[in-house]
Structures are given as C-alpha cells and as structure tokens.
Protein backbone atom coordinates (compact mmCIF):
# COMPACT_ATOMS: atom_id res chain seq x y z
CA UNK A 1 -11.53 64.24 42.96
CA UNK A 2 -10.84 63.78 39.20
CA UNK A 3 -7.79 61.47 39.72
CA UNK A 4 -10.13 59.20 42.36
CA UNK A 5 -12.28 59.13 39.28
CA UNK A 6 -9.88 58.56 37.07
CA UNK A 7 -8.53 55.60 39.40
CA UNK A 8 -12.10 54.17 40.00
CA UNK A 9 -12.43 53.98 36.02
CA UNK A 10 -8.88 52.49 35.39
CA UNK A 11 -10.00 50.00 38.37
CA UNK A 12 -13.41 49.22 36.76
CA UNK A 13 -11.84 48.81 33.47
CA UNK A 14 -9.48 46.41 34.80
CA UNK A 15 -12.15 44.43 36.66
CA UNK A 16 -14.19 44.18 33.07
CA UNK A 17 -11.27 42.92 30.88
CA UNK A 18 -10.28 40.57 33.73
CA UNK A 19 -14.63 39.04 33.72
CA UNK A 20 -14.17 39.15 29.67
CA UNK A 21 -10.84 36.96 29.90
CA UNK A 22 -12.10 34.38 32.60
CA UNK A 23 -15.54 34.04 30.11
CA UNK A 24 -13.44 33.34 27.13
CA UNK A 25 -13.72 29.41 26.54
CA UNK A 26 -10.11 27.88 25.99
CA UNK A 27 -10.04 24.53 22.80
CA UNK A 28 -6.69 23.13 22.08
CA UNK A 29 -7.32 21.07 19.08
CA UNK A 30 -4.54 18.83 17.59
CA UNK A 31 -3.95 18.41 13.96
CA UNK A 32 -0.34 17.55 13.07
CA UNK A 33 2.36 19.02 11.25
CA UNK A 34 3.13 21.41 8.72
CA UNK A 35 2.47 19.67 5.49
CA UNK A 36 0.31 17.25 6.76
CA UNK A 37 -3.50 17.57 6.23
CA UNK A 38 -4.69 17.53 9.71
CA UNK A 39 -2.61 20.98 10.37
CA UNK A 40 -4.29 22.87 7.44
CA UNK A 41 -8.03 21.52 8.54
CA UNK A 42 -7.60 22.64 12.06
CA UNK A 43 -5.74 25.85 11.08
CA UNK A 44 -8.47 26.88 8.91
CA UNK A 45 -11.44 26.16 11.22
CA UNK A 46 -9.51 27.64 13.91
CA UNK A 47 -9.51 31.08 11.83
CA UNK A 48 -13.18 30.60 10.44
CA UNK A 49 -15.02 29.85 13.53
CA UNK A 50 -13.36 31.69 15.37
CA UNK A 51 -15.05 34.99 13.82
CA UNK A 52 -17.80 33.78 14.53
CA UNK A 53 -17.37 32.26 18.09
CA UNK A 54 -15.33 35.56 19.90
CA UNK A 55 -16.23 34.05 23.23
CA UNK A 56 -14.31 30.26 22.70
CA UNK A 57 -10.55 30.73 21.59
CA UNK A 58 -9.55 27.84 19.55
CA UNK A 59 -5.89 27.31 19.59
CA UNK A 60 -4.31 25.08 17.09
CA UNK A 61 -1.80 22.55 18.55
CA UNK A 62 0.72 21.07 16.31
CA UNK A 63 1.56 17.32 16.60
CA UNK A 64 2.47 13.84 14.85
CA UNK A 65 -0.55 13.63 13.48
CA UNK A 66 -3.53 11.26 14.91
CA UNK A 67 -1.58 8.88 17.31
CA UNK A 68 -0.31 11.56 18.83
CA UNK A 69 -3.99 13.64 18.79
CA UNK A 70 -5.34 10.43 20.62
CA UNK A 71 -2.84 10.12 23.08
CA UNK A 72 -2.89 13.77 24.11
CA UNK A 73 -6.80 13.62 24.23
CA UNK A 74 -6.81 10.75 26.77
CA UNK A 75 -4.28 12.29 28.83
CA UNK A 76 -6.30 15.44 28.93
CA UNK A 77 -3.61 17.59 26.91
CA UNK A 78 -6.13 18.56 24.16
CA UNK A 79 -9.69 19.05 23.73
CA UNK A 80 -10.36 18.38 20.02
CA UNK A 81 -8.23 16.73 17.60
CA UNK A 82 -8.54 15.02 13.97
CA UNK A 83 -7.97 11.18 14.69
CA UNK A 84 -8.64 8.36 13.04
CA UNK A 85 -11.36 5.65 13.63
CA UNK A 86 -8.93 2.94 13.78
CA UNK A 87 -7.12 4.85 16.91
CA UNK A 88 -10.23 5.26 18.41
CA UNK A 89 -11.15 1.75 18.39
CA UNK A 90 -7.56 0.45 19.12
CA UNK A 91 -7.69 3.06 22.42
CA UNK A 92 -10.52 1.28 23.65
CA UNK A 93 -8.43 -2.25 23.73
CA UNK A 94 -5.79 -0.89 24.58
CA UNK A 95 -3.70 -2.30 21.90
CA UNK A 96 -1.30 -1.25 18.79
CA UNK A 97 0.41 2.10 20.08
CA UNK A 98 -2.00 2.32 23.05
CA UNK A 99 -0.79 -0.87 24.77
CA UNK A 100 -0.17 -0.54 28.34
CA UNK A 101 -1.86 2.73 28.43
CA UNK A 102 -5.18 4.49 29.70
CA UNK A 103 -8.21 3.17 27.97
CA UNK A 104 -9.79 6.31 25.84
CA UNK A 105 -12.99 6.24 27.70
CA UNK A 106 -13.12 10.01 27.80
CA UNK A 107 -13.20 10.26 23.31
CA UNK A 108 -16.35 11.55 21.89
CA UNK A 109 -17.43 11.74 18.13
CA UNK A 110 -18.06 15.51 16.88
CA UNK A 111 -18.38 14.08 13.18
CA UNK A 112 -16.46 12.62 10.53
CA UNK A 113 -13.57 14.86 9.32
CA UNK A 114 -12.98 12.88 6.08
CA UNK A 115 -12.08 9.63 4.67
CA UNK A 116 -8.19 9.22 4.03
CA UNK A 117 -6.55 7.37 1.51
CA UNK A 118 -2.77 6.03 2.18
CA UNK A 119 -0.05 6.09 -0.82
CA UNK A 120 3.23 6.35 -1.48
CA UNK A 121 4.90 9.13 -3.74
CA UNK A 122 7.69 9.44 -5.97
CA UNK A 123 8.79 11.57 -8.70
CA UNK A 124 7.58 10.84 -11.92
CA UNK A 125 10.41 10.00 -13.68
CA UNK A 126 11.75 7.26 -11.53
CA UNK A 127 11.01 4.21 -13.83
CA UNK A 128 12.33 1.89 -10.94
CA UNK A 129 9.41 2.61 -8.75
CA UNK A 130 5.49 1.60 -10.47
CA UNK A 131 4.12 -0.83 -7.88
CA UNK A 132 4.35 -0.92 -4.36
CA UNK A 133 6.19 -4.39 -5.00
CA UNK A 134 9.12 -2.19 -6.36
CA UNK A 135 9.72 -0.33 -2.52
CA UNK A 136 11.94 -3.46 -1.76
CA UNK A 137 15.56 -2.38 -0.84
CA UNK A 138 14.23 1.29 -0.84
CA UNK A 139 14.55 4.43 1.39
CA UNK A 140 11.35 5.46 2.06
CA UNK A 141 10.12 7.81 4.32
CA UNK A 142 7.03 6.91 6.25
CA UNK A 143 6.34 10.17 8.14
CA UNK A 144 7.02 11.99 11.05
CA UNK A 145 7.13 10.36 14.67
CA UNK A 146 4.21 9.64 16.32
CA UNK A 147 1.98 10.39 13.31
CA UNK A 148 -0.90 8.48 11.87
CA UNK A 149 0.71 8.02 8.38
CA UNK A 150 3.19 6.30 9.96
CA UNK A 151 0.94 3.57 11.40
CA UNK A 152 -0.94 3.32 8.59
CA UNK A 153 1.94 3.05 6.01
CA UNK A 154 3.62 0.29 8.70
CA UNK A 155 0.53 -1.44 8.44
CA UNK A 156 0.20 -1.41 4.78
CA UNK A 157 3.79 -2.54 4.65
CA UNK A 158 3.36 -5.27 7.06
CA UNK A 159 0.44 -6.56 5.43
CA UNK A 160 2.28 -7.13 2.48
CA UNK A 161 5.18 -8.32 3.92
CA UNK A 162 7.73 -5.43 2.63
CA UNK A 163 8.07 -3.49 6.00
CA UNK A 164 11.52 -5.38 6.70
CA UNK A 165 12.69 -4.93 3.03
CA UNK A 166 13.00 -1.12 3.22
CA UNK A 167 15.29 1.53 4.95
CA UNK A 168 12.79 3.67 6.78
CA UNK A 169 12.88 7.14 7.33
CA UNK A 170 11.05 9.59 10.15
CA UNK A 171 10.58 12.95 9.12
CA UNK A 172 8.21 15.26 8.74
CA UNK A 173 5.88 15.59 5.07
CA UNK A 174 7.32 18.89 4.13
CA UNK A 175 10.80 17.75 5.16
CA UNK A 176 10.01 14.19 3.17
CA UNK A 177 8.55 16.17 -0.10
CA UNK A 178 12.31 17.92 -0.09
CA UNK A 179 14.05 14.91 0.27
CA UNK A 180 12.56 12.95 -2.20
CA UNK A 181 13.33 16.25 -4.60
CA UNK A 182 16.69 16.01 -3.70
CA UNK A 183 16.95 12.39 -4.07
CA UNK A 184 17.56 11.78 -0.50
CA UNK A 185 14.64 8.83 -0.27
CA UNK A 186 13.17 7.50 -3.21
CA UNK A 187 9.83 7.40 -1.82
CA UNK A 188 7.74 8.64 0.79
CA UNK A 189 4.07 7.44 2.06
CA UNK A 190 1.05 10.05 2.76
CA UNK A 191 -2.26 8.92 4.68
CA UNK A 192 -4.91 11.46 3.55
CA UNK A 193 -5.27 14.07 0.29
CA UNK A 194 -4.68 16.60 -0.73
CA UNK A 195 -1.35 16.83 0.77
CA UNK A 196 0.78 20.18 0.58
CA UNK A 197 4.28 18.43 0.09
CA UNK A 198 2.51 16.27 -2.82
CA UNK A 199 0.68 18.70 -4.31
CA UNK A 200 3.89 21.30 -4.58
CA UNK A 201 5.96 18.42 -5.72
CA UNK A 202 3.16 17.47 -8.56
CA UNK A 203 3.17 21.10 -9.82
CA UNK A 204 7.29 21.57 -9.85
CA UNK A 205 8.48 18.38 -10.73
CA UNK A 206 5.41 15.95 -11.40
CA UNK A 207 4.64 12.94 -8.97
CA UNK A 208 3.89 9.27 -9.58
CA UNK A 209 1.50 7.36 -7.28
CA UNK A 210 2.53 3.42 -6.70
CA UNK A 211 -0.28 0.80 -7.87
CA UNK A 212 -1.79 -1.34 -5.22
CA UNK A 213 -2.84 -4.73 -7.31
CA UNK A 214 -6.55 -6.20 -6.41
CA UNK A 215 -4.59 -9.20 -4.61
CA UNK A 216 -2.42 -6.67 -2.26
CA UNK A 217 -5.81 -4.87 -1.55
CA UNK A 218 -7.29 -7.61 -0.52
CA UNK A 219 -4.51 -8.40 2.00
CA UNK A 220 -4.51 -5.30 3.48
CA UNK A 221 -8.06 -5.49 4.21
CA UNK A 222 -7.67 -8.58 5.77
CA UNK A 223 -4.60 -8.08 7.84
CA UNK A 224 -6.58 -5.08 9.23
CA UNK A 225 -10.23 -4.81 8.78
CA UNK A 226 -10.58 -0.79 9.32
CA UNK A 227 -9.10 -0.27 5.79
CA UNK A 228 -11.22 -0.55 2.70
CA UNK A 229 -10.66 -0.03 -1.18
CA UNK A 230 -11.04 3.13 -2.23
CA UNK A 231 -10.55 5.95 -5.45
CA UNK A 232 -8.45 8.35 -5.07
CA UNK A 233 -10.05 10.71 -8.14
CA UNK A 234 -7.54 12.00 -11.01
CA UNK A 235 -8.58 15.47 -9.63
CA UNK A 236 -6.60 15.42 -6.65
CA UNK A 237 -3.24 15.46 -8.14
CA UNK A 238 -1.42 17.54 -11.34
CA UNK A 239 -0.51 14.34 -13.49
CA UNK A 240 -1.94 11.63 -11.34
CA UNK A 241 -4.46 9.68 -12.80
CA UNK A 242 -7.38 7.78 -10.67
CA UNK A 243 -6.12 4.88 -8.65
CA UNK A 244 -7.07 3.04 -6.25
CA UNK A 245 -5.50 2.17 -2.69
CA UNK A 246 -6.60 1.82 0.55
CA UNK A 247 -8.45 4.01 2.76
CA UNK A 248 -9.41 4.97 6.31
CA UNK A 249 -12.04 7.07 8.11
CA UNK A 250 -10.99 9.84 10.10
CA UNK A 251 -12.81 11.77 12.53
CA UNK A 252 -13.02 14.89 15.10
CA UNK A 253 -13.13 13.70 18.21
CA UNK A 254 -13.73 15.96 21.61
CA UNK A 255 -12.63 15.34 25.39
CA UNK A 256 -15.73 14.42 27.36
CA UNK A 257 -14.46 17.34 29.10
CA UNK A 258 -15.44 19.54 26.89
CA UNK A 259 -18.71 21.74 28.11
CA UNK A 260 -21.63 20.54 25.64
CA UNK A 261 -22.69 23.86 24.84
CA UNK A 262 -19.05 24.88 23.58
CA UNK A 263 -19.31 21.69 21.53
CA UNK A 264 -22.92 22.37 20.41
CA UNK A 265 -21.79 26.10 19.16
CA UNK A 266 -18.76 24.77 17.69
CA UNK A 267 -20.12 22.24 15.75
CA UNK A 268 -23.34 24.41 14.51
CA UNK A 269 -20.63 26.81 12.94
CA UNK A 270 -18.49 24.46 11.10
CA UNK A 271 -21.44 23.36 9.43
CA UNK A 272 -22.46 26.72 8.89
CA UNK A 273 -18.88 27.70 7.32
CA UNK A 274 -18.86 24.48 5.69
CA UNK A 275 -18.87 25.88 2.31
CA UNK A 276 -15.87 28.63 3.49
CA UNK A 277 -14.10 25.96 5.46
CA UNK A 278 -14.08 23.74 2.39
CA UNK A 279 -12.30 26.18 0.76
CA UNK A 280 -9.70 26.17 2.59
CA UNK A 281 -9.34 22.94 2.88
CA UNK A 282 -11.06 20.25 0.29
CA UNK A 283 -11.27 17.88 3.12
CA UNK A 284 -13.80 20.07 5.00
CA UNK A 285 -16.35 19.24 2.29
CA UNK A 286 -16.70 15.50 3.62
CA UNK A 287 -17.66 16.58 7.04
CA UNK A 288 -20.93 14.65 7.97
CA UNK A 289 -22.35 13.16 11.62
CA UNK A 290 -21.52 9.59 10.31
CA UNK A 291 -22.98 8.73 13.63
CA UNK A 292 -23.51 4.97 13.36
CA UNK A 293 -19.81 4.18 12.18
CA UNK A 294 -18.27 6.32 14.92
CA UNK A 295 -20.55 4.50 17.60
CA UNK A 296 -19.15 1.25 16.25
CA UNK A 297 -15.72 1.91 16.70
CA UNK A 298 -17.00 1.84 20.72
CA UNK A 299 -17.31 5.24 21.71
CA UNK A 300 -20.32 7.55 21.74
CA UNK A 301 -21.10 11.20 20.13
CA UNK A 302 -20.28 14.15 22.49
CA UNK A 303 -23.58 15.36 24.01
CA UNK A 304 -23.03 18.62 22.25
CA UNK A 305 -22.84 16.89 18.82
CA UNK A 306 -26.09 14.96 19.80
CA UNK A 307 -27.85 17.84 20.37
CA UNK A 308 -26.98 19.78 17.23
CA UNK A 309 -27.45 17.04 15.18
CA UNK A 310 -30.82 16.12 17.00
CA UNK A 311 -31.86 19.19 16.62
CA UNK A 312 -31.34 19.57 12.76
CA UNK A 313 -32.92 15.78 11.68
CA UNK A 314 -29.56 14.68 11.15
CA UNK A 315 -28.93 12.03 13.90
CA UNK A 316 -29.97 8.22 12.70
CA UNK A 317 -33.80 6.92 13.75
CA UNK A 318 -33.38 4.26 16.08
C-alpha cells in the first residue's frame, strides 16, 4: 500500500512538473556578439525580467548583430531581437541585404532600444589616422559577418567614396579591439555606444575617434536618408572628447507571432526595471514607445506594445 502511494505521488509529481514546463512561455531574442552592444542589452534584460516573469523564459541568442536579428525574425528563428529602423524599412522593399528574400511583414515595434551612433576607432597615438579621409589605403575592420555595423560602416564608406580604398576586415568587436592593440588593423568601425572592446581599449591604451567634417555629414545623409547628425557626448569614452558623426535609430522588434499578452508583460517590466536595466546597460535608459517613427519605417506596434502603452497615456493622440 505505501509503495502504490509512493508511486501515485512520484506519478503526480511528474504530471505537475511536466503542466509547469508546457506553461512556461519560450522568447529567443537576438542581440549579437560578444562585444557588441546588442549582446549586453539583451543579456541583461534577459536576467532582469526574467525574475520577474518566472512563467516566460527568455533565452538570449547570439548573432551578427541586426541584419542577422532581422533575417532570423522573418524566417521565424527568433521572437525578439534589437534591429535597426533602417533594416526594418529596407525588409519591407525587399532591398539592400534583404533582396530576393521574404518581405518582413511579420516585424512589430516593442519600442525604441536606442539611437546608435557609427565611428571608427583607433589608438590614440596613431598620428596617421585624425579624419575619416585618412582610412585610405588602411586595414580596417568593419565588424563581424552579417552584423549591422557592418552595413552601416559600408554605407558610410560608400557614401564617401573610400569603401574601395581600404583593406577590409570581418571579425568580431572583441576580436577587432585586440587586433587593433596588436597592430593587426589600424582601425576598426563600431555602430552604437558604449561599446565593450572601445571602452577596454580607452581605459588600457587610450582611443581616438575619427572626425566626420560638416561636408562628409552631409553626404552621408544624403546617400542614405535614415542617418542623421548626431553627438556622441565626451562622457561616453575615457579621453574622447564630444564629436559628432552619424547616427541611426534602433529598435526592439517582436514576431507577430508572439502571444500579445507575453509581449504586454514583457514590455510592462522593462519599463518597470528601466532604472536596473539601465544599469546594466546605458543604452537601456533611451528606451521609449517612439511610436510614430517606428510606424513610418512601414510596420506597425505589436498589439501587446499597443496595449501597454495605451494603457499608460503613452501611445500618440491621433
């Protein structure tokens, strides 16, 4: 009798864990690599939210970086990743990487992740490298494969008419910070701050950031209208002082998939952890609906979004 109880509580028990496991809500969200900013946003939400959310298991899913995030969210690979607006837009074509590929009918806004500036780094005492004139007949590494930085820093270079004048370089940023310590590249581009490989490079050795003159601004802004002139602040970086270059807006995107209630309850905790998430990551502090913008780039909000931000007066008056 005891060891049919025994067996009927073993049985029961198994029954329970098996109901928790299949109530558990599964999110792959993509950020990008190791050294990138993307991985460190999503790592540290991923750990915050996920105290409070025990039901929804957030995975973080390392990548390239945003073309990569968009790609895997229209093939259904992911459920959340950071991505940029100008991917967005260009999935809905499609056109630039996206060409010949599924339309990204299936993205939805969750809100604006953070506005990203794109640069290239060298080491402070190179007196060869000031401007981003000077990257002619350089090595430069542009970022890993498949990443956003290295569309945008293409772009910038094509724009200006110095992408054929350089040796490129794919690698990844923590892989490009040691290089250019070593003297393996003499330069390497970053979309978005603070970077880890730029930061640890600015506190060991000391960085420089190359000028962008008014005139090559301007022509970057025309070649591609999604960029616009920006400051990155003298706070960012150990040594750097306040410069400007050109910048992008980057977002967190869903899967239509994705139920709206999981949304909803995701998105009403990172704006409760904010504050903590911001912490963790200074780009967390620029998180806002931004609901207009994203609409324009030709996608909607995710119904969960909606309804949070609805709910809270924080969705635009029509």
């Amino acid at each position: 009798m005891k060891n049919l109880w025994i067996a009927g509580a073993v049985a029961a028990l198994a029954v329970s864990s098996t109901a928790l496991a299949q109530d558990k809500t599964d999110v792959a969200w993509g950020g990008s690599n190791p050294g990138g900013v993307m991985y460190y946003m999503v790592g540290v939400a991923g750990t915050e939210l996920g105290k409070a959310l025990p039901d929804i298991n957030i995975t973080q899913v390392t990548t390239g970086g945003s073309t990569e995030n968009a790609k895997r969210l229209i093939k259904g690979e992911l459920d959340m990743g950071i991505v940029y607006g100008s991917h967005v837009y260009m999935a809905q074509k499609p056109e630039g990487p996206f060409e010949n590929g599924e339309k990204g009918t299936m993205l939805r806004g969750v809100a604006m992740a953070y506005e990203g500036p794109t640069y290239f780094v060298t080491l402070k005492g190179n007196d060869e490298l000031t401007s981003i004139a000077d990257l002619a007949g350089k090595t430069v590494a542009l970022g890993p494969p498949g990443s956003g930085t290295v569309f945008n820093c293409s772009n910038i270079l094509t724009a200006l008419g110095i992408l054929g004048d350089i040796t490129p370089r794919l690698m990844t940023f923590a892989d490009a910070g040691r290089a250019l310590a070593n003297g393996q590249v003499d330069a390497f581009c970053q979309s978005s701050a603070p970077a880890a490989a730029v930061s640890e490079l600015a506190e060991t050795q000391g960085v420089k950031i190359l000028t962008y003159s008014d005139d090559e601004l301007g022509k970057i802004g025309e070649a591609f209208p999604f960029y616009h002139t920006g400051t990155m602040p003298e706070t960012m970086y150990t040594g750097v002082p306040a410069t400007d270059m050109p910048y992008t807006t980057v977002y967190w995107v869903a899967h239509e998939r994705v139920p709206e209630d999981v949304v909803k309850r995701i998105v009403a905790a990172a704006y409760d952890a904010q504050d903590t998430l911001a912490q963790g990551h200074k780009a967390w502090a620029q998180m806002k609906p931004d609901v207009e913008n994203f609409e324009k780039l030709g996608r909607p909000m995710h119904p969960g979004a909606e309804a949070y931000y609805k709910e809270n007066g924080l969705w635009p008056e029509s």
